[in-house]
Protein backbone atom coordinates (compact mmCIF):
# COMPACT_ATOMS: atom_id res chain seq x y z
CA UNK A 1 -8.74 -26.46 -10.79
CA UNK A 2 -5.11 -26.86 -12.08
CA UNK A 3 -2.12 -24.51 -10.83
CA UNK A 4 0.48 -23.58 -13.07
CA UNK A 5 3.92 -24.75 -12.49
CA UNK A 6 6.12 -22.60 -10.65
CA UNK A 7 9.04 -21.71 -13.38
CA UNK A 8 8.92 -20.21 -16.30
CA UNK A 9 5.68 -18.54 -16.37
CA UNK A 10 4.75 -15.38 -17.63
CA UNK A 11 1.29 -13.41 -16.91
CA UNK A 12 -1.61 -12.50 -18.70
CA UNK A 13 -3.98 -12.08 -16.15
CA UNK A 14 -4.11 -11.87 -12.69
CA UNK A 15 -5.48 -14.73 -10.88
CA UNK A 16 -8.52 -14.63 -8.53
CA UNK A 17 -8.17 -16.97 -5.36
CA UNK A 18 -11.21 -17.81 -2.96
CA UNK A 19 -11.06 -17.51 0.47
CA UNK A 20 -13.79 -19.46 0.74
CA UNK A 21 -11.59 -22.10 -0.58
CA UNK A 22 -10.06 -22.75 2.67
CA UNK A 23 -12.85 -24.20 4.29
CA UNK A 24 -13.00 -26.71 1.14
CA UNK A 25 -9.58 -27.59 0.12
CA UNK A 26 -7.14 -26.29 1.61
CA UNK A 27 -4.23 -27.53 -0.05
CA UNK A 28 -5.55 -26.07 -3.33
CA UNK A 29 -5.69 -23.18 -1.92
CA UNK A 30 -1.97 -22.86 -0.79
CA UNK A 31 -1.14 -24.61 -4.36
CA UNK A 32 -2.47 -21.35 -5.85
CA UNK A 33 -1.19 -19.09 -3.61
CA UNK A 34 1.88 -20.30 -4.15
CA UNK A 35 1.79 -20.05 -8.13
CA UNK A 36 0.70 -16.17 -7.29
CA UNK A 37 3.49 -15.29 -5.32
CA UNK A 38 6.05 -16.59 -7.67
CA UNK A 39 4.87 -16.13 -10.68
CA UNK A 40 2.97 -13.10 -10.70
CA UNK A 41 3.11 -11.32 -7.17
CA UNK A 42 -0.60 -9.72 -7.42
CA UNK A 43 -3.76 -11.33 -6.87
CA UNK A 44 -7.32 -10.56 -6.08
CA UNK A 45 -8.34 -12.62 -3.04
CA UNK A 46 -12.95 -13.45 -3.22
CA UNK A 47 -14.62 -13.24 -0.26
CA UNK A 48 -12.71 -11.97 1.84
CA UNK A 49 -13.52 -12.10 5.92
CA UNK A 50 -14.40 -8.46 6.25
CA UNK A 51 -17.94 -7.31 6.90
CA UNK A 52 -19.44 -6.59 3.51
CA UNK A 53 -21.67 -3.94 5.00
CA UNK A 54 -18.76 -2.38 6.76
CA UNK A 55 -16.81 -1.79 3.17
CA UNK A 56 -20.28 -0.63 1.98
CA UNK A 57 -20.53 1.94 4.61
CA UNK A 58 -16.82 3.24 3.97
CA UNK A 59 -17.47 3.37 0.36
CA UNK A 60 -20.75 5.37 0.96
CA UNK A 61 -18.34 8.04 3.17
CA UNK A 62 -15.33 8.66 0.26
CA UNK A 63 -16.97 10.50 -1.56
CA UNK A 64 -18.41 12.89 1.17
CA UNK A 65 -14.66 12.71 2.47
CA UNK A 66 -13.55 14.48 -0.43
CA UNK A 67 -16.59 16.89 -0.68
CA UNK A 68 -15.65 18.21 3.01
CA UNK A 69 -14.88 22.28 3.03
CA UNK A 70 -11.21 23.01 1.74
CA UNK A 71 -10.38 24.54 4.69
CA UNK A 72 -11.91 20.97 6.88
CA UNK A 73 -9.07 18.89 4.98
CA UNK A 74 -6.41 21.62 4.66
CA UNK A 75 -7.17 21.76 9.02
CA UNK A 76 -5.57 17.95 9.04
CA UNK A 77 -2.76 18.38 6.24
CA UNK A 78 -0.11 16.16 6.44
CA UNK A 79 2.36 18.82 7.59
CA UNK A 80 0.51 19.02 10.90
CA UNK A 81 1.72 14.94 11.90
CA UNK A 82 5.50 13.89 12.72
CA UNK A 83 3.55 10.86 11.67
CA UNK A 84 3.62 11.95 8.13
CA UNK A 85 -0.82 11.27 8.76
CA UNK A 86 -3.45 13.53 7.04
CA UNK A 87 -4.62 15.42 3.96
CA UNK A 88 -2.26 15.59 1.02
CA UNK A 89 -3.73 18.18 -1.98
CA UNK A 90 -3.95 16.99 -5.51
CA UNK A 91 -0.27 16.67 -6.94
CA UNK A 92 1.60 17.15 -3.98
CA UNK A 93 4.21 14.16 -4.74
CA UNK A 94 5.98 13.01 -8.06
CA UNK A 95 7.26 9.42 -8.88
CA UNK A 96 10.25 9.28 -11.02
CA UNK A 97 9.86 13.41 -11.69
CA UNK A 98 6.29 13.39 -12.98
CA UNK A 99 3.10 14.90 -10.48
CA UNK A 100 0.94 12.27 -9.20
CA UNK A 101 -2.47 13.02 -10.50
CA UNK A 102 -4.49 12.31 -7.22
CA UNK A 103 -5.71 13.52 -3.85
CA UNK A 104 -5.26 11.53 -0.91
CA UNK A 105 -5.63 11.19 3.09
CA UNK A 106 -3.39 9.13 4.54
CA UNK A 107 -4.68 7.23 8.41
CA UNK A 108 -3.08 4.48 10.46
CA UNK A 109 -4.22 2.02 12.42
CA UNK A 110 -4.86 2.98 16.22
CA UNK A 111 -0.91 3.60 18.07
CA UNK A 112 0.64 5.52 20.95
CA UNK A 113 4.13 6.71 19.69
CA UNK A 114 7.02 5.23 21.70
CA UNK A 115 9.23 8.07 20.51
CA UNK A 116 9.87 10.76 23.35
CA UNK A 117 11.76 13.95 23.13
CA UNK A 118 15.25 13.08 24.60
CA UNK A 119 13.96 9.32 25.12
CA UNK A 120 17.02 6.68 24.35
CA UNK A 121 15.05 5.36 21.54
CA UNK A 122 15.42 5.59 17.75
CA UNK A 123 14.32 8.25 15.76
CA UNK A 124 12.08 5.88 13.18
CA UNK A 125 10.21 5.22 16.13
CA UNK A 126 8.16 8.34 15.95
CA UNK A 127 7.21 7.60 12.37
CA UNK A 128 4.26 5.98 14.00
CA UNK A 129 1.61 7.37 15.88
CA UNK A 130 -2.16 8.30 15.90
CA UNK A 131 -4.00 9.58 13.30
CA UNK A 132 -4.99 13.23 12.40
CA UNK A 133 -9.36 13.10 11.89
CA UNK A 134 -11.76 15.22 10.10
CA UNK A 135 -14.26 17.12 12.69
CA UNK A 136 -16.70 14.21 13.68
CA UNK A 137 -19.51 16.92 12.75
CA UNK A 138 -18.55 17.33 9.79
CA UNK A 139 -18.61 13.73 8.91
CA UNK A 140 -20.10 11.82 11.40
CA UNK A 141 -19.23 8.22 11.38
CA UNK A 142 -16.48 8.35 9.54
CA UNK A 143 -13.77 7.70 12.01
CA UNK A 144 -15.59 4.32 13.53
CA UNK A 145 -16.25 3.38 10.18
CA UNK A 146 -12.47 3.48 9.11
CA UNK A 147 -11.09 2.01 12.47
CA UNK A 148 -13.78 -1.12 12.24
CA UNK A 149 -12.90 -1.67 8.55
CA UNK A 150 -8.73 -0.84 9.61
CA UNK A 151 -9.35 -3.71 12.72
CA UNK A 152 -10.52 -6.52 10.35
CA UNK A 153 -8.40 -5.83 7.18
CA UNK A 154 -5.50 -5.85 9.97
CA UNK A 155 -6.56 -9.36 11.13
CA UNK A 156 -7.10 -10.54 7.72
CA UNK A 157 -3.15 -10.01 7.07
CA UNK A 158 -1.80 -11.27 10.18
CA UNK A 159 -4.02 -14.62 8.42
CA UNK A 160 -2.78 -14.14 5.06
CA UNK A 161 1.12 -14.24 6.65
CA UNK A 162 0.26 -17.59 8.15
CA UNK A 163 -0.89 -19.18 4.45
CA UNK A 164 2.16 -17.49 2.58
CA UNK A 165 4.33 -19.18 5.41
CA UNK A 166 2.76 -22.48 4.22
CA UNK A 167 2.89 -21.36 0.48
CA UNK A 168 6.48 -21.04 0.94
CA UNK A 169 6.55 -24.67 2.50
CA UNK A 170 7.44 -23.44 6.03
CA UNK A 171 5.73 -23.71 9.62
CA UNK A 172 3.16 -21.41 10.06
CA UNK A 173 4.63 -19.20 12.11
CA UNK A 174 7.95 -18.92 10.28
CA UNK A 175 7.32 -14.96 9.44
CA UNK A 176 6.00 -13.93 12.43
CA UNK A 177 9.47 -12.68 14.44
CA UNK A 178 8.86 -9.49 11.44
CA UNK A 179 5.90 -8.69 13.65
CA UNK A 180 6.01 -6.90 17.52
CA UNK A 181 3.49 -7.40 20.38
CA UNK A 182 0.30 -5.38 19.26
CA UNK A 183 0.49 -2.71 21.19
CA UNK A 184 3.92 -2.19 19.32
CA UNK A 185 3.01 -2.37 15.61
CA UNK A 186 0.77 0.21 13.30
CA UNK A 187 -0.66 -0.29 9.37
CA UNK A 188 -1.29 2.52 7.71
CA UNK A 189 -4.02 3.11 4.97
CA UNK A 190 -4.71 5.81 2.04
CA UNK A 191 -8.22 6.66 0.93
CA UNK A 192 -6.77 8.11 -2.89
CA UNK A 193 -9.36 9.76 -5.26
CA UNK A 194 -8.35 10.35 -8.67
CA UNK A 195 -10.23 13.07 -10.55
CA UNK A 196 -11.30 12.61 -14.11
CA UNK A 197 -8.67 14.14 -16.61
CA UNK A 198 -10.56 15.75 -19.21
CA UNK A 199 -7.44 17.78 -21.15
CA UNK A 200 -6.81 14.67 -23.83
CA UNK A 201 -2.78 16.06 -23.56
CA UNK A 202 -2.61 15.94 -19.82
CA UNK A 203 -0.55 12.99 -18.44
CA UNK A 204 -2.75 10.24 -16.78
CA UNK A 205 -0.17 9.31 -13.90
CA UNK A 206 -2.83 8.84 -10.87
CA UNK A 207 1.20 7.05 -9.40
CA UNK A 208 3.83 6.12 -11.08
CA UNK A 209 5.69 2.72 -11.33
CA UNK A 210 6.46 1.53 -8.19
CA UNK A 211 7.07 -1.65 -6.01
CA UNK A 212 5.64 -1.73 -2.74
CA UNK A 213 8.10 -2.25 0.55
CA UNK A 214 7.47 -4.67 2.94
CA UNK A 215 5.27 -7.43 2.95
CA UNK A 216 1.51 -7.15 2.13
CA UNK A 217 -1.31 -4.47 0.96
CA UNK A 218 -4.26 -5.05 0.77
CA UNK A 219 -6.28 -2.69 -1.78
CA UNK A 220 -10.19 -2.12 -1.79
CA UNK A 221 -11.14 -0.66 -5.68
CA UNK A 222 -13.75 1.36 -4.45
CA UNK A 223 -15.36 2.55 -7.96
CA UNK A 224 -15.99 1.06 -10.66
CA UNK A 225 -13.23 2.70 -12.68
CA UNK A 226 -10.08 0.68 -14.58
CA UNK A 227 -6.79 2.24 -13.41
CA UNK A 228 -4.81 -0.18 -11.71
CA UNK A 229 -1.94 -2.37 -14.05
CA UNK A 230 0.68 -4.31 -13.33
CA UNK A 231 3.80 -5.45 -14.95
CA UNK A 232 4.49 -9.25 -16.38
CA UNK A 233 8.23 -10.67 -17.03
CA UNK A 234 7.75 -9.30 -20.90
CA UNK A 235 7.66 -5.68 -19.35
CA UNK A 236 3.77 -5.42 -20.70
CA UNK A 237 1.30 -3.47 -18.72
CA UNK A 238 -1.64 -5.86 -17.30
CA UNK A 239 -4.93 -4.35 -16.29
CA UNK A 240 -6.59 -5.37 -12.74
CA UNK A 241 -10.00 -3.95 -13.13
CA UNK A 242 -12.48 -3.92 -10.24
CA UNK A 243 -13.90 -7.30 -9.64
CA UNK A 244 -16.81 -6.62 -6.76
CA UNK A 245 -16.06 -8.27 -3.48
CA UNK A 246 -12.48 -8.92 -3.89
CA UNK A 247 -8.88 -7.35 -2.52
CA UNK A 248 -6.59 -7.21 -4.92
CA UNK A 249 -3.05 -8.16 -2.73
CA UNK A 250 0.07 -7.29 -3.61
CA UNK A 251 2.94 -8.98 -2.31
CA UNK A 252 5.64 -6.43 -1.89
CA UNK A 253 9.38 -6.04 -1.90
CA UNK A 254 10.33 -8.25 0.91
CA UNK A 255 8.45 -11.32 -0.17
CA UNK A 256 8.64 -13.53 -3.37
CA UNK A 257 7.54 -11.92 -6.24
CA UNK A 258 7.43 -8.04 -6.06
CA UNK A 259 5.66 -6.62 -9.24
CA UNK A 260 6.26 -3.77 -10.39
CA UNK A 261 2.64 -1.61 -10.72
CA UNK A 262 1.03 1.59 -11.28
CA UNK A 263 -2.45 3.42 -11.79
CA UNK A 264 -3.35 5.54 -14.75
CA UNK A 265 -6.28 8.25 -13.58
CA UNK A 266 -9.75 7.92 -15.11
CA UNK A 267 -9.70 9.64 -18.35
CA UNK A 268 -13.44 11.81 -19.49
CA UNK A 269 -15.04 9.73 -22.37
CA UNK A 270 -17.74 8.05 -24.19
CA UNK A 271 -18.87 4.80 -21.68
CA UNK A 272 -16.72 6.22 -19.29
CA UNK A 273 -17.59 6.76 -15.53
CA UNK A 274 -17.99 10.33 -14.60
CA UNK A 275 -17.01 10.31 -11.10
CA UNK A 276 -13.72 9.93 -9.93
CA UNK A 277 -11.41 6.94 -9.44
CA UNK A 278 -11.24 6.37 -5.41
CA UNK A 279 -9.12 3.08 -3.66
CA UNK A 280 -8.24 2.35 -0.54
CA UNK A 281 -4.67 0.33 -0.10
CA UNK A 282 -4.61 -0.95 3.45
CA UNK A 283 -0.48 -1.64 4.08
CA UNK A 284 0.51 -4.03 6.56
CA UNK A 285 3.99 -2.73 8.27
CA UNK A 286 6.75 -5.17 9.92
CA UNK A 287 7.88 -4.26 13.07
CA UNK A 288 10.48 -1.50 13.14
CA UNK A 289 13.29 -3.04 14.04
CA UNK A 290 13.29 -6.04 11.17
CA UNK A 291 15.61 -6.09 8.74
CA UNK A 292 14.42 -8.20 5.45
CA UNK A 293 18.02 -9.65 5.84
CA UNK A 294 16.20 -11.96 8.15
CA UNK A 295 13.73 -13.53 5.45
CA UNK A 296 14.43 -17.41 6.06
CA UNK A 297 16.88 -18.96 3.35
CA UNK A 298 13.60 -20.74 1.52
CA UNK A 299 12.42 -17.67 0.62
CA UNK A 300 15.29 -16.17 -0.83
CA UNK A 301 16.09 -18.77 -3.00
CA UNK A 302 12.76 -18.91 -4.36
CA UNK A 303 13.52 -15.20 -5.08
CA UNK A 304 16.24 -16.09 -6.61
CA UNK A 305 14.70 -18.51 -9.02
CA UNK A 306 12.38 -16.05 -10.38
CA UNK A 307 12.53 -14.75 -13.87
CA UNK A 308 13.65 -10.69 -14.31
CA UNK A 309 11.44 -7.95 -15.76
CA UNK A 310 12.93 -7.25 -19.28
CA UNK A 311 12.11 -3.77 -18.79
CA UNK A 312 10.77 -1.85 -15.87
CA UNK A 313 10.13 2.07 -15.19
CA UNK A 314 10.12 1.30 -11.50
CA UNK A 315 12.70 2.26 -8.48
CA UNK A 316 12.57 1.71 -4.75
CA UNK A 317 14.65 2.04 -1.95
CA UNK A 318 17.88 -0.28 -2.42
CA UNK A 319 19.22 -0.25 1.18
CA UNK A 320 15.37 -1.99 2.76
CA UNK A 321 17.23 -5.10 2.98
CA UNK A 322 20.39 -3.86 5.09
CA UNK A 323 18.80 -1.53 7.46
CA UNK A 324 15.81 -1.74 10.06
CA UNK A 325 12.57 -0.78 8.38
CA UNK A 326 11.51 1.97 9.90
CA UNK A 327 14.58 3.47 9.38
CA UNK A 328 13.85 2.86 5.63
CA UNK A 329 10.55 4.14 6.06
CA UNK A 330 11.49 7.10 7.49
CA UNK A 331 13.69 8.13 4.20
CA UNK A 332 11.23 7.41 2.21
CA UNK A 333 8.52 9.51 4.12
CA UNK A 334 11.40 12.48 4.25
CA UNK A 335 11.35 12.63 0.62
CA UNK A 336 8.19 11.69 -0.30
CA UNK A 337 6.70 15.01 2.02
CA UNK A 338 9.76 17.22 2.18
CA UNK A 339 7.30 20.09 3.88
CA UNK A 340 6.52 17.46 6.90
CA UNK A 341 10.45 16.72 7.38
CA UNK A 342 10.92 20.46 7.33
CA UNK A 343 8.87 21.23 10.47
CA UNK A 344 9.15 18.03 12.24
CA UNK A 345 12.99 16.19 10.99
CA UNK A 346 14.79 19.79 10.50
CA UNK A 347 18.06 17.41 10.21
CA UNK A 348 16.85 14.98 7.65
CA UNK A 349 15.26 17.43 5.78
CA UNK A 350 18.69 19.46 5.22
CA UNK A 351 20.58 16.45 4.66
CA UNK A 352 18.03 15.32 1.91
CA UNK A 353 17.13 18.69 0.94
CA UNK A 354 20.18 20.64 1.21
CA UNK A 355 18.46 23.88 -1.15
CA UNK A 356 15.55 23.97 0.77
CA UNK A 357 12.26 22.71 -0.14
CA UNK A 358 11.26 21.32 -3.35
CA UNK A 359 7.91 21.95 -5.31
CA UNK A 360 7.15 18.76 -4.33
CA UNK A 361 8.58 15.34 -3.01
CA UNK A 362 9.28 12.30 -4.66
CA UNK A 363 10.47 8.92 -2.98
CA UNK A 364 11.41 7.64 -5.98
């Protein structure tokens, strides 16, 4: 198979690499890894190493998830957790102004908080910490299920860093100072539904254009629904429909090519699906403390090589590159979920929110 060359391109599509591939020719592999991260920044990734009777399971659980009592999800809403974990209720955050059309619960991979009151620490490190769960009886299951699937997605990136390091023509280990001892680093995950519009003048924003932060996610289309697009150097709008047994990976803000992308919610319809939309983006964090002033030279002047989006709808945080992540992080979790700030960062929140809280909060 032939890999386009790494200037000048423009997308159409966005390409599918195998994993299996690795255990056949390598160097292909890289070759094409290395187109997608320059050229297009998304890509759906075959065959992944995780247990395909492990997604099955969590797939099976979503919509039950979202079927628990009001009251059940409301009992592990977001403004319970300094660790802005837990429920979120349709349209409870904007991008760029507009409500985001979907319902969502965020969760995080297993992590002791290193933040104590009155500890000599910073602040951003409380942003991390364990997860808020629906009652076990409720669902039971669902917690092991999540935490297996979290434990090998998790490995799976660590991996994936290793073959961008060598996409990028560097040692293999050239990223990994971004990353802290285990017992020091969390990923965080959404499970998202987005309900079937069926008012033909509603808005379809499920989210708005966006680039992700930091390095990697890793995104599981759980239904069968269309939704997901992302944005070529032209400014066009490319679908990424569900292909069964993939990831689609998106290389975020810090690396190579960030894309800008959004999802449109399932719209009611002739040959449409009637159940909702559900995903579930798996996001690989850096360590707290890193700075993406510290990405090696190579990659920044492959960056800087790159063509520019003639037009793009998206925003993200300007200062990620000057300040430690979590510190980033922490802004954007302040404004994206001004009621969690409120209870738990009184002093961000009035800083950010000087009038007091807003309908709803918006990152972007």
């Amino acid at each position: 198979m032939s890999v386009p060359s790494d200037s000048g391109a423009n997308f159409s599509s966005v390409p599918v690499l195998d994993w299996n591939l690795l255990t056949v020719d390598k160097p292909l592999f890289i070759a094409q890894l290395r187109h997608a991260l320059i050229n297009v920044g998304f890509l759906y990734l075959s065959n992944p190493p995780v247990a395909s009777e492990n997604i099955a399971a969590l797939i099976e659980y979503i919509p039950r998830l979202f079927g628990l009592p009001q009251e059940a999800k409301d009992a592990i809403r977001m403004a319970n957790s300094p660790h802005f974990l837990g429920y979120s209720r349709l349209g409870a955050e904007l991008t760029k102004g507009k409500t985001d059309h979907r319902e969502q619960f965020d969760f995080a991979t297993r992590h002791e908080t290193r933040w104590r009151e009155g500890a000599d620490v910073p602040q951003y490190y409380r942003l991390w910490g364990p997860s808020q769960w629906p009652d076990e009886s409720l669902i039971p299951g669902f917690r092991s299920t999540l935490e297996g699937y979290f434990e090998q997605v998790q490995e799976l990136s660590y991996a994936f860093i290793s073959l961008l390091a060598e996409a990028f023509g560097l040692p293999t280990n050239a990223l990994r100072h971004f990353y802290d001892t285990p017992e020091k680093m969390q990923h965080r995950g959404k499970i998202v539904q987005y309900p079937i519009i069926t008012d033909l003048d509603a808005d379809d924003q499920g989210v708005g254009p966006h680039y992700d932060a930091g390095f990697l996610t890793f995104l599981l289309q759980a239904s069968p629904h269309k939704g997901l697009q992302v944005q070529n150097l032209s400014g066009q709008w490319i679908d990424a429909p569900p292909i069964p047994n993939t990831f689609v990976v998106n290389i975020g803000k810090g690396l190579a090519r960030a894309t800008s992308h959004r999802v449109l919610s399932p719209r009611a319809g002739p040959g449409q699906p009637s159940t909702p939309r559900y995903s579930v983006p798996f996001f690989q964090n850096i360590s707290l403390d890193s700075r993406l002033a510290d990405i090696p030279e190579e990659i920044l002047k492959l960056k800087e090589g790159r063509g520019e989006v003639v037009k793009t709808e998206s925003v993200n945080f300007s200062e990620f590159d000057r300040k430690p992540s979590g510190q980033v992080n922490l802004i954007g979790r302040i404004k994206s979920h001004p009621d969690v700030a409120q209870w738990h960062y009184p002093e961000l929140f009035a800083e950010y929110f000087p009038d007091g809280l807003p309908v709803a909060g918006s990152a972007y």
